[in-house]
C-alpha atoms as a PDB file:
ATOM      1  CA  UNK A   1     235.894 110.780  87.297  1.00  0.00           C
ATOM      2  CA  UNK A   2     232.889 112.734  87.606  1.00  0.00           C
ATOM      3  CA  UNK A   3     232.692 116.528  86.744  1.00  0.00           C
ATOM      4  CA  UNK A   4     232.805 117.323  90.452  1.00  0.00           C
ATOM      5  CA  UNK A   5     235.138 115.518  91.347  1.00  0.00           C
ATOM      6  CA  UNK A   6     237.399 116.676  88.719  1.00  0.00           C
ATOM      7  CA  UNK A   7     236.249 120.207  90.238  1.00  0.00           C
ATOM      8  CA  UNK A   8     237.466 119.463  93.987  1.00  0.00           C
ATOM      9  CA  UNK A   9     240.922 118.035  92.709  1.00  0.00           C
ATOM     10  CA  UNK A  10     241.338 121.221  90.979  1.00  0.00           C
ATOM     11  CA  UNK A  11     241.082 123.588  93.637  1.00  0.00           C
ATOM     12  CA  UNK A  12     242.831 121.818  95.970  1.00  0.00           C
ATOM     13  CA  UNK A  13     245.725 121.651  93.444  1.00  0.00           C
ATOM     14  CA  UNK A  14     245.158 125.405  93.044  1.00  0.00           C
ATOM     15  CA  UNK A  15     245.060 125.562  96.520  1.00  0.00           C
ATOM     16  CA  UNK A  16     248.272 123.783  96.964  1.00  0.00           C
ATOM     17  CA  UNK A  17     249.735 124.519  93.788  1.00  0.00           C
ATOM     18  CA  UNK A  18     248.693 127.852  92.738  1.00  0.00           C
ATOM     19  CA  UNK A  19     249.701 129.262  89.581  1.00  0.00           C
ATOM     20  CA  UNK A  20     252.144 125.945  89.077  1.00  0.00           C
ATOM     21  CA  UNK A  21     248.667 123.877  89.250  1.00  0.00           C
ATOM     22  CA  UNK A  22     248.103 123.725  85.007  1.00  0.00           C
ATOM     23  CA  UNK A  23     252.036 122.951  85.055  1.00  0.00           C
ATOM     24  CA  UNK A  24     251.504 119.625  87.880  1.00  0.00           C
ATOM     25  CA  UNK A  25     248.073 118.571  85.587  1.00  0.00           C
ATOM     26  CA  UNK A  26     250.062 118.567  82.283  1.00  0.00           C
ATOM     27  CA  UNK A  27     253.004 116.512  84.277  1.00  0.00           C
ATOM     28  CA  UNK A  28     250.381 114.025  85.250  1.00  0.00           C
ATOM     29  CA  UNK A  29     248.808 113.885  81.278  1.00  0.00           C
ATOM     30  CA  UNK A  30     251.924 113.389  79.883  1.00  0.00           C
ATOM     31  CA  UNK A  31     252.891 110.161  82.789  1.00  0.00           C
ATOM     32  CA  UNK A  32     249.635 108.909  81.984  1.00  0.00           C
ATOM     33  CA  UNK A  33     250.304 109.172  77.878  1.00  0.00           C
ATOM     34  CA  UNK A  34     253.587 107.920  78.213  1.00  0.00           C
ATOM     35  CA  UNK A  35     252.257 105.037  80.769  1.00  0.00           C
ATOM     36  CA  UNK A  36     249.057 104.111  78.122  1.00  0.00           C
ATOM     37  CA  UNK A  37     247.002 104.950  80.857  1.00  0.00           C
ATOM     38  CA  UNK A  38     243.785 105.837  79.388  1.00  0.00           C
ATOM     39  CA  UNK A  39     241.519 106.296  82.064  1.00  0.00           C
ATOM     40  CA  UNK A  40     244.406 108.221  84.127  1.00  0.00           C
ATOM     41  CA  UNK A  41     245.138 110.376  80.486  1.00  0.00           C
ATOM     42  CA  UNK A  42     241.086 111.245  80.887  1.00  0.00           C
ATOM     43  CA  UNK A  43     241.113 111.971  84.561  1.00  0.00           C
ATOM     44  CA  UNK A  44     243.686 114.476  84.349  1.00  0.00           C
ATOM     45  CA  UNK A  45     242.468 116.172  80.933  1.00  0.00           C
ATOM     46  CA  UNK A  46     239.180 117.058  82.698  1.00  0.00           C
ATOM     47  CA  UNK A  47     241.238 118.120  86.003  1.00  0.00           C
ATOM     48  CA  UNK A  48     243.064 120.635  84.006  1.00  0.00           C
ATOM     49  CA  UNK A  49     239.378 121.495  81.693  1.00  0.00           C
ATOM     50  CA  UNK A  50     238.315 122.600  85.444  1.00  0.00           C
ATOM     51  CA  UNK A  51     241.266 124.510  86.282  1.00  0.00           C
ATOM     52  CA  UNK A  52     240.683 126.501  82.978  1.00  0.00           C
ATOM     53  CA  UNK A  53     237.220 127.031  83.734  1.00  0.00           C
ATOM     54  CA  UNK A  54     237.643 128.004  87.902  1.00  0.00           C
ATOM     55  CA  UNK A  55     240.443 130.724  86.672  1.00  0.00           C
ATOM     56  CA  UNK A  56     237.799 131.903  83.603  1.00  0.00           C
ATOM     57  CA  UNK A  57     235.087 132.397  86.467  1.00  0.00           C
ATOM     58  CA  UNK A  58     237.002 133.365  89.414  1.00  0.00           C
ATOM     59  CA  UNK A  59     236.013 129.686  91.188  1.00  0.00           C
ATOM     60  CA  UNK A  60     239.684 128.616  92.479  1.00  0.00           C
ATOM     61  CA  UNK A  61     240.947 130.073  95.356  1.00  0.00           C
ATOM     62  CA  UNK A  62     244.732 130.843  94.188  1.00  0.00           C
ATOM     63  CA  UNK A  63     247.893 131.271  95.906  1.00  0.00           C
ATOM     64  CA  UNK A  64     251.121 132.289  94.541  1.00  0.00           C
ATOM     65  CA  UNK A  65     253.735 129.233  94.957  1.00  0.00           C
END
């Protein structure tokens, strides 16, 4: 998954998610660890790297869920 598309499925899990959103992203790493699903295990490691970084720069639009 490219960086910006890593970028739009974080803030739409933001969106949907809000503060919950790191919570659904370590969910999915932890499905894709226990699955051996290395791509997937990748995918949602740099999701959750762009969550970190939209909340460190104000990017994500955030709603309280």
């Amino acid at each position: 998954m490219s960086e910006p598309d890593s970028k739009y499925t974080a803030q739409n899990l933001m969106t949907v998610h809000g503060l919950r959103a790191s919570a659904v992203v370590q969910e999915r790493i932890a499905e894709a660890r226990q699955q051996g699903d290395v791509s997937g295990l990748e995918r949602w490691q740099n999701v959750d790297a762009a969550i970190a970084e939209l909340r460190r720069t104000g990017g994500g639009r955030m709603s309280q869920s």
